[in-house]
N, C-alpha and C. Protein backbone atom coordinates (compact mmCIF):
# COMPACT_ATOMS: atom_id res chain seq x y z
N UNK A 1 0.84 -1.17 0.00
CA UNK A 1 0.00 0.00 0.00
C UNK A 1 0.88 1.24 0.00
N UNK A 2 0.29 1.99 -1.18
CA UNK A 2 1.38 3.52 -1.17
C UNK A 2 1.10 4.40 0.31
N UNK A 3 1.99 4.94 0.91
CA UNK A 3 2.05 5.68 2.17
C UNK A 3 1.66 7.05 1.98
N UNK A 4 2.27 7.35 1.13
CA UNK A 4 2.18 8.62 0.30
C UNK A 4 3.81 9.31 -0.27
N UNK A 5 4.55 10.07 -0.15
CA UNK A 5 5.16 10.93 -1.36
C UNK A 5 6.93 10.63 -0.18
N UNK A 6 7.54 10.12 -0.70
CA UNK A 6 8.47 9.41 0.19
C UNK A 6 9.44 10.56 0.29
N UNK A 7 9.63 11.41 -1.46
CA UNK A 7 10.98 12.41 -1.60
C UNK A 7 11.33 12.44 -3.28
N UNK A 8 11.48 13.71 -3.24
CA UNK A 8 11.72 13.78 -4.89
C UNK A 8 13.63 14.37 -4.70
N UNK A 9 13.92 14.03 -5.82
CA UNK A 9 15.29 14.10 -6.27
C UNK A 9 15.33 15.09 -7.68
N UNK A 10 16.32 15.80 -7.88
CA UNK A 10 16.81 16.62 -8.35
C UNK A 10 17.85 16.81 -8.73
N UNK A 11 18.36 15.98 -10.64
CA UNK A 11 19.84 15.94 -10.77
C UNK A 11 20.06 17.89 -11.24
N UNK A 12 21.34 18.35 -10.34
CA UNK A 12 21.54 19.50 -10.68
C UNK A 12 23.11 19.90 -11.12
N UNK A 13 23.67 20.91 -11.90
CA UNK A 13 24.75 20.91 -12.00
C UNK A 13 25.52 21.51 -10.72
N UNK A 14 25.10 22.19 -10.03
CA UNK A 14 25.43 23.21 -8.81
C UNK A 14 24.78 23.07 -7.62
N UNK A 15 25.06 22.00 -6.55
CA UNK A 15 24.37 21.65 -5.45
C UNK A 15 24.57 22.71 -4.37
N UNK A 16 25.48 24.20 -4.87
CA UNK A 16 25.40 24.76 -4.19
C UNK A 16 24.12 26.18 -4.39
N UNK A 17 24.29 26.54 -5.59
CA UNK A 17 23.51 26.98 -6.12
C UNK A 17 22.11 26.77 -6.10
N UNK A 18 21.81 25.71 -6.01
CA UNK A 18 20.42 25.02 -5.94
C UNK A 18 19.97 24.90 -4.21
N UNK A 19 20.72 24.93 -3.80
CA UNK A 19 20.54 25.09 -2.23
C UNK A 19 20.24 26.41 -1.62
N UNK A 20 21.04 27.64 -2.79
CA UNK A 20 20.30 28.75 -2.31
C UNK A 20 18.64 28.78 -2.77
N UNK A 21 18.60 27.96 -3.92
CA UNK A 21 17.13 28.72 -4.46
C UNK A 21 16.23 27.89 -3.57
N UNK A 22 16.65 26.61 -2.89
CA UNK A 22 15.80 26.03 -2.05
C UNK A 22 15.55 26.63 -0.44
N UNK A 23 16.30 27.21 -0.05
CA UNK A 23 16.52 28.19 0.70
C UNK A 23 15.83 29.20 1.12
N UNK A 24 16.45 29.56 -0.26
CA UNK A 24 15.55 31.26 -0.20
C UNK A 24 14.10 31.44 -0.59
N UNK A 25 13.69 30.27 -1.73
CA UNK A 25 12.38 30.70 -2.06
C UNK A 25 10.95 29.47 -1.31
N UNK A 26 11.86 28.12 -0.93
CA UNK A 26 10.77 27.32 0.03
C UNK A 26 11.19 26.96 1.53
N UNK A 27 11.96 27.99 1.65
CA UNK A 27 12.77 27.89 3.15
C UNK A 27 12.87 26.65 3.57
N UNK A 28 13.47 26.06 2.95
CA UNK A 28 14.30 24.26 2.71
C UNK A 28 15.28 24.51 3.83
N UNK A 29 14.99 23.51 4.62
CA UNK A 29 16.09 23.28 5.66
C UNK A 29 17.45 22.05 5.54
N UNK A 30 18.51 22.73 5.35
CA UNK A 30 19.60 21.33 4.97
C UNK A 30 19.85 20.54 5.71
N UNK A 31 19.73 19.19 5.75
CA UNK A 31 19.83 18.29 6.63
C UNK A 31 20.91 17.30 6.81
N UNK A 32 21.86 17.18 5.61
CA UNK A 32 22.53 16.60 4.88
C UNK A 32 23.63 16.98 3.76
N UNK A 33 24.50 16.74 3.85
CA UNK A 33 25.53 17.22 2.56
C UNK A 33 26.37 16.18 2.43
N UNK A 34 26.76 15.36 1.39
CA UNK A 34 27.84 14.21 1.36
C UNK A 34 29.27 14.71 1.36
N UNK A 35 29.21 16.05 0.93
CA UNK A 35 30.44 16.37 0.94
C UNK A 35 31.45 15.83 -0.09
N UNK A 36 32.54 15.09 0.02
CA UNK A 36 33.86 14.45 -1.01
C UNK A 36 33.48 13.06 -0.92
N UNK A 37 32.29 12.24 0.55
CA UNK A 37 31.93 11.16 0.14
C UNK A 37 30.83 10.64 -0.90
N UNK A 38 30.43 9.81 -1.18
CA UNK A 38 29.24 9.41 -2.16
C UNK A 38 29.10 8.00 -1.98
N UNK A 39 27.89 8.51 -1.27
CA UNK A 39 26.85 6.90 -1.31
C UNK A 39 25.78 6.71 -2.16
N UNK A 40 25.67 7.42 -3.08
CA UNK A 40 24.77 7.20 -4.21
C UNK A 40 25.48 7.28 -5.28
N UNK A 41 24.91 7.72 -6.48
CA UNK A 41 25.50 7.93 -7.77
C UNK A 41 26.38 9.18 -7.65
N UNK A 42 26.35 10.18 -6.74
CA UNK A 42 27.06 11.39 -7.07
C UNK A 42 26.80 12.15 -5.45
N UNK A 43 27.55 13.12 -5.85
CA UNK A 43 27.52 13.96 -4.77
C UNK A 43 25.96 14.44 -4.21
N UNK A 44 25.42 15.02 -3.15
CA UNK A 44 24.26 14.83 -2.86
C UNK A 44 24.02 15.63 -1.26
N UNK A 45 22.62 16.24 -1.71
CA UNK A 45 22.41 17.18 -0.13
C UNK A 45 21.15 16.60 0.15
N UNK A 46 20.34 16.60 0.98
CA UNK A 46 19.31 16.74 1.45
C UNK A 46 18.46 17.73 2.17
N UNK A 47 17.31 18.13 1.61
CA UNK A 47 16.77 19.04 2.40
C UNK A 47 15.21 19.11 2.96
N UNK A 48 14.98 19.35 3.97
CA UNK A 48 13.07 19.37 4.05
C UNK A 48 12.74 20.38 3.60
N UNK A 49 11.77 20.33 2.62
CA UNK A 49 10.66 21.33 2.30
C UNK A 49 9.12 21.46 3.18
N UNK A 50 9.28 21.90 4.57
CA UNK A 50 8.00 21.75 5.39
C UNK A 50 8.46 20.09 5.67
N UNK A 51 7.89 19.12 5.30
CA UNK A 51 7.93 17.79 5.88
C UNK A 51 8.61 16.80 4.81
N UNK A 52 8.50 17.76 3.27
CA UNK A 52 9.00 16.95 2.16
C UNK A 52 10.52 16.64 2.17
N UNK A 53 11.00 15.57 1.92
CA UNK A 53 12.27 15.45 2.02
C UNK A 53 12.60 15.45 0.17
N UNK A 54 13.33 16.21 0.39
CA UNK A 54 14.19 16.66 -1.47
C UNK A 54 15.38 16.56 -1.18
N UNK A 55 15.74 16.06 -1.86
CA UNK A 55 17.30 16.12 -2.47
C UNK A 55 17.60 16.83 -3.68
N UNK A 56 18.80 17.01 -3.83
CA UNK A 56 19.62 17.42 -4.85
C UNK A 56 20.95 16.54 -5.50
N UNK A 57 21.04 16.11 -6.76
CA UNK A 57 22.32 15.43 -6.83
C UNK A 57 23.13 16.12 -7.83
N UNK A 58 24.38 16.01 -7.64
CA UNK A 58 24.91 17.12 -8.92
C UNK A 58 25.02 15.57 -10.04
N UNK A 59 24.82 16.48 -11.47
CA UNK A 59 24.99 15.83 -12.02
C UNK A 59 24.74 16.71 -13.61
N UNK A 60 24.37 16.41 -14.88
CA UNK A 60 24.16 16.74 -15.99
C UNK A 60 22.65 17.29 -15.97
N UNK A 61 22.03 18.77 -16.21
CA UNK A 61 20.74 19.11 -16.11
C UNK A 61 20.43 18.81 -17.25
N UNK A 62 18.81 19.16 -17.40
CA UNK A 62 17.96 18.78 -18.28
C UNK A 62 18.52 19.21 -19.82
N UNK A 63 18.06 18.54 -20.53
CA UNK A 63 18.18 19.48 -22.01
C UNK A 63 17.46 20.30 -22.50
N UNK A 64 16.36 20.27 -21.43
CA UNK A 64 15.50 21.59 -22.17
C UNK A 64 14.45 21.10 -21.29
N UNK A 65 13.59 22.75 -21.25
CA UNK A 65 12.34 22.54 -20.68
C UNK A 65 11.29 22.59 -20.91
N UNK A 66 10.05 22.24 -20.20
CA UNK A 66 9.18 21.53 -20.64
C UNK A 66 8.19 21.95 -19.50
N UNK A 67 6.64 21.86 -19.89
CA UNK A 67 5.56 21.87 -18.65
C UNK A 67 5.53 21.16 -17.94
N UNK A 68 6.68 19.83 -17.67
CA UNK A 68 6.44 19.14 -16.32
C UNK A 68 7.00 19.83 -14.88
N UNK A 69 6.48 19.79 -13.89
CA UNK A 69 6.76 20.58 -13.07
C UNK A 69 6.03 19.88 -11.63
N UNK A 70 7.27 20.56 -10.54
CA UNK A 70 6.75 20.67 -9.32
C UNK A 70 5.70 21.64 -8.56
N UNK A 71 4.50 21.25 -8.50
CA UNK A 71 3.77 22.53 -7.32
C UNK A 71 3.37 22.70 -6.35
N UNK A 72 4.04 23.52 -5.62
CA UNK A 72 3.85 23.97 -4.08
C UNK A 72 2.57 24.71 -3.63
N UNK A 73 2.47 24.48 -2.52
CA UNK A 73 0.98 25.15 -2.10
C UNK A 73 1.21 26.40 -1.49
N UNK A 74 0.70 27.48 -1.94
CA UNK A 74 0.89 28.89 -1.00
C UNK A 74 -0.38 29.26 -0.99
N UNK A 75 -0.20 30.63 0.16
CA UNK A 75 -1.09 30.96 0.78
C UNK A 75 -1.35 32.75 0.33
N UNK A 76 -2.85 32.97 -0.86
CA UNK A 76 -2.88 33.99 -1.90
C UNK A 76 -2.48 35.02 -1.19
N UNK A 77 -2.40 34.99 0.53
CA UNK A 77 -1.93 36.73 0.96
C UNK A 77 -0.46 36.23 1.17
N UNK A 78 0.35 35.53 0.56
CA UNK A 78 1.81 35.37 0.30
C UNK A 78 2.46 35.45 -1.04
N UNK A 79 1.51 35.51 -2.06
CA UNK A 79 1.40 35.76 -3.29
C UNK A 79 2.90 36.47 -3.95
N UNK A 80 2.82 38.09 -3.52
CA UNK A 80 3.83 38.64 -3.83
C UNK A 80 5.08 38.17 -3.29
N UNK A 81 4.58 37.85 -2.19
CA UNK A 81 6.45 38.03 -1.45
C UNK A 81 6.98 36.52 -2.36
N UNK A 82 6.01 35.95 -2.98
CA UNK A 82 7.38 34.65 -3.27
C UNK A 82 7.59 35.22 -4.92
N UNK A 83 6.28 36.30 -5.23
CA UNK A 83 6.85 36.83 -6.69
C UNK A 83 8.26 37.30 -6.50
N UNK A 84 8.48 38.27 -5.60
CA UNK A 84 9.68 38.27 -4.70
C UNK A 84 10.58 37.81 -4.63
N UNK A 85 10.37 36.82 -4.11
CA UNK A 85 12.08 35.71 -3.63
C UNK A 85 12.44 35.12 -4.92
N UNK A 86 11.51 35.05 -5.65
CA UNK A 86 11.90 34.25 -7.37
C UNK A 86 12.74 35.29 -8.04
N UNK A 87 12.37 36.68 -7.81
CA UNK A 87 12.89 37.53 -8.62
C UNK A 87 14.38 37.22 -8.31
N UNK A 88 14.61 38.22 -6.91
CA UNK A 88 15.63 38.35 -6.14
C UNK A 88 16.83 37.61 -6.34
N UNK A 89 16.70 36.07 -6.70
CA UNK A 89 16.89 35.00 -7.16
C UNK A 89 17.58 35.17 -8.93
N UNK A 90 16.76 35.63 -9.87
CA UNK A 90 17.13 35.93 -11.16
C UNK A 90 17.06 34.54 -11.85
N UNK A 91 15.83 33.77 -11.33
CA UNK A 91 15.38 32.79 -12.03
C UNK A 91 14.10 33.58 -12.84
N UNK A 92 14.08 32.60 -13.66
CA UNK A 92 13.17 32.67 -15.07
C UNK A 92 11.52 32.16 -15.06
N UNK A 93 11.00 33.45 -14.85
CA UNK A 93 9.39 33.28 -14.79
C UNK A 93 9.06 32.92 -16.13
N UNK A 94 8.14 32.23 -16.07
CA UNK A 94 7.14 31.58 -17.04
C UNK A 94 5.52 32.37 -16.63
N UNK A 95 5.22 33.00 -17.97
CA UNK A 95 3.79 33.58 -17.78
C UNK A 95 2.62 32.35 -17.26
N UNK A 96 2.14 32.77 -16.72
CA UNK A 96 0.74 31.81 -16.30
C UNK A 96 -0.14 31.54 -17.05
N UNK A 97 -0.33 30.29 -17.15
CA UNK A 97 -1.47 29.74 -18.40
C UNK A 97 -2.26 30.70 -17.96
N UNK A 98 -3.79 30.38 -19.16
CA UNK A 98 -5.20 31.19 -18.42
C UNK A 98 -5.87 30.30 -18.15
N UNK A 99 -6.60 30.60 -17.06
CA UNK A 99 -7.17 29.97 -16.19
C UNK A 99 -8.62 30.52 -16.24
N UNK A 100 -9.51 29.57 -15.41
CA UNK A 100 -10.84 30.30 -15.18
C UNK A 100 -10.65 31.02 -14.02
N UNK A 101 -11.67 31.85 -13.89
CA UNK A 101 -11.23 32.55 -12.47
C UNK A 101 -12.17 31.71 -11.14
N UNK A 102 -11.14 31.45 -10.14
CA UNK A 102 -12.01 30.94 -8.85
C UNK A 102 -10.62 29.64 -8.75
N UNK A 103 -9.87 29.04 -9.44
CA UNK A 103 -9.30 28.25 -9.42
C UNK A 103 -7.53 28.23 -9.05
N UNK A 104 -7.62 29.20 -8.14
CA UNK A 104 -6.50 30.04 -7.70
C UNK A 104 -5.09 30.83 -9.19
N UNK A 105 -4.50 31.04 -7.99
CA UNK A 105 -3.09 32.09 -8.89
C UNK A 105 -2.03 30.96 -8.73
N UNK A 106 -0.91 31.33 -9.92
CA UNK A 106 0.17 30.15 -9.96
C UNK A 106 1.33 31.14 -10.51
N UNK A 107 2.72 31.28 -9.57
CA UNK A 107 3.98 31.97 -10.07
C UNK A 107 4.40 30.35 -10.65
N UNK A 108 5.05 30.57 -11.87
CA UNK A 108 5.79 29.53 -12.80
C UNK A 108 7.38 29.99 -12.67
N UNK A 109 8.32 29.14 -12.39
CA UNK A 109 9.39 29.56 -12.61
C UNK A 109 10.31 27.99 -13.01
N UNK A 110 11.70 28.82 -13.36
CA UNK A 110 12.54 27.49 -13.81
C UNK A 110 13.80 27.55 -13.08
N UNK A 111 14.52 26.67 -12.44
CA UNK A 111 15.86 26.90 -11.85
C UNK A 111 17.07 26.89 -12.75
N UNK A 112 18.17 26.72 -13.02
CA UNK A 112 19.33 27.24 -13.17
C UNK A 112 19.82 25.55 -14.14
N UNK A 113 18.33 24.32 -13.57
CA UNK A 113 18.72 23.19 -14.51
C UNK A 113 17.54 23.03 -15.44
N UNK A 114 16.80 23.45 -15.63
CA UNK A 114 15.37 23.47 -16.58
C UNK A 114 14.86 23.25 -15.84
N UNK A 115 14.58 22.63 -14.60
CA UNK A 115 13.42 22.43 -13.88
C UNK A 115 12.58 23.46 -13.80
N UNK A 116 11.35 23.07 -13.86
CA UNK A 116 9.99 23.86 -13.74
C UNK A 116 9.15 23.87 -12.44
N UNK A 117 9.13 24.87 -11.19
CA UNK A 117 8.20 24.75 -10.27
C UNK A 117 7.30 26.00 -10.13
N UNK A 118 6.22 25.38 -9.40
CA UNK A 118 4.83 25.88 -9.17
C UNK A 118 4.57 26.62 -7.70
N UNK A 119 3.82 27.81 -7.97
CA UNK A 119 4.13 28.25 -6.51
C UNK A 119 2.35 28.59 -6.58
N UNK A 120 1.33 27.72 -6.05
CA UNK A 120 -0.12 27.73 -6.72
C UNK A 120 -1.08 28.17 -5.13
N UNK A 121 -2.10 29.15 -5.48
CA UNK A 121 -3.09 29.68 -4.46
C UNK A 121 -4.05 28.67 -4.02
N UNK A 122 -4.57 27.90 -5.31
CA UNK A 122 -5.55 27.03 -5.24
C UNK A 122 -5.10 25.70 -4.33
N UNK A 123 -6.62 24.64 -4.59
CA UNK A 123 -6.31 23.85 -4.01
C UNK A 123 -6.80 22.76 -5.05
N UNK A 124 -7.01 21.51 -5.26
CA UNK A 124 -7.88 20.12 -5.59
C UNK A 124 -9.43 20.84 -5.48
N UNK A 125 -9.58 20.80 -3.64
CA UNK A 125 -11.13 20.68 -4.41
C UNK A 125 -11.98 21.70 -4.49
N UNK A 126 -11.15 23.04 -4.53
CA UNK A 126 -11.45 24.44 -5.22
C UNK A 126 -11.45 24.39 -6.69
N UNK A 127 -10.34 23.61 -7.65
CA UNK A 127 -10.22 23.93 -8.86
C UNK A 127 -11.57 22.89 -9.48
N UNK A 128 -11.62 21.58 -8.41
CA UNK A 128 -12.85 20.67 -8.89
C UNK A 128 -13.76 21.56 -9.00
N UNK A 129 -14.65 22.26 -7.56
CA UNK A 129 -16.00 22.63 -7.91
C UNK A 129 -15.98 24.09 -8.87
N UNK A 130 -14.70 24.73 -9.30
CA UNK A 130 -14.83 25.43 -9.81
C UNK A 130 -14.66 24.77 -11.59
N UNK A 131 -14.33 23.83 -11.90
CA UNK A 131 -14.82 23.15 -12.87
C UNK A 131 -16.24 22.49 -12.77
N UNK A 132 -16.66 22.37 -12.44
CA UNK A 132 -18.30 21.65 -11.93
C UNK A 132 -19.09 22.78 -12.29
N UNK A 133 -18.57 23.79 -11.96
CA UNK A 133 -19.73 24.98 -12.56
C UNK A 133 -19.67 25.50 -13.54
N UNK A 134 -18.36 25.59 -13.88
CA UNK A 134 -18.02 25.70 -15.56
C UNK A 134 -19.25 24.70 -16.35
N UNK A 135 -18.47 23.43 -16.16
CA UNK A 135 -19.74 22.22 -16.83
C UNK A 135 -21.23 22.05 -16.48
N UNK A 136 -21.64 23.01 -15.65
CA UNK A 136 -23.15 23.36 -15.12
C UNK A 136 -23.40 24.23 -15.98
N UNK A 137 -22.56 25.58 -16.35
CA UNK A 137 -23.12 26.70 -17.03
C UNK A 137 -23.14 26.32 -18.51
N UNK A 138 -22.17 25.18 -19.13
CA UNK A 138 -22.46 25.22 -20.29
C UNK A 138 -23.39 23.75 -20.99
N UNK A 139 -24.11 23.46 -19.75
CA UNK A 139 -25.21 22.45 -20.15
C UNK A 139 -26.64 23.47 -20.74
């Protein structure tokens, strides 16, 4: 039986670099650094995001990016300040799809390896019933 979400990994070229943006923009706490040893494939940090455990491994980044992506849950009167910490940062916003309205706000950004994360107002079962009425109004 799945438990639920064990830890996501993250091959990056700059485990130091990537530690600031985890840092600064999901106040990631480091828990871990391998340092010159390696017990996995490569060098490697660990960090909690709130309860999520992420890692980072250095290694070769993406070749390009793409709409797959990580998304985090925020809270809409925190909105700006993480427009904020993304800037500050001099990572690369991605405009926001369009959306219906009622189905919260989403900052898009990309880190320094193509990765794509989500910084989203909404929730599951806000964006549900706000699709439910969409498909009510156009019966």
């Amino acid at each position: 039986m799945i438990e639920g979400l064990s830890h996501m990994t993250l091959i990056v070229r700059d485990l130091d670099r990537m530690s600031e943006i985890l840092a600064g923009i999901f106040d990631a706490r480091e828990v871990y650094d391998s340092g010159a040893r390696q017990f996995s494939l490569s060098r490697e940090k660990f960090f909690l995001i709130g309860d999520l455990w992420t890692a980072i491994m250095e290694g070769e980044p993406l070749p390009e990016r793409s709409y797959n992506h990580i998304a985090f849950k925020i809270d809409e009167t925190d909105f700006e300040n993480y427009v904020e910490r993304v800037g500050k940062l001099g990572l690369d916003m991605r405009q926001p799809r369009p959306r219906v309205e009622g189905e919260g706000r989403s900052i898009y950004f990309y880190d320094d390896d193509n990765h794509m994360f989500e910084l989203h107002t909404g929730t599951l079962t806000e964006r549900l019933a706000r699709y439910a009425k969409e498909l009510e109004g156009a019966k």
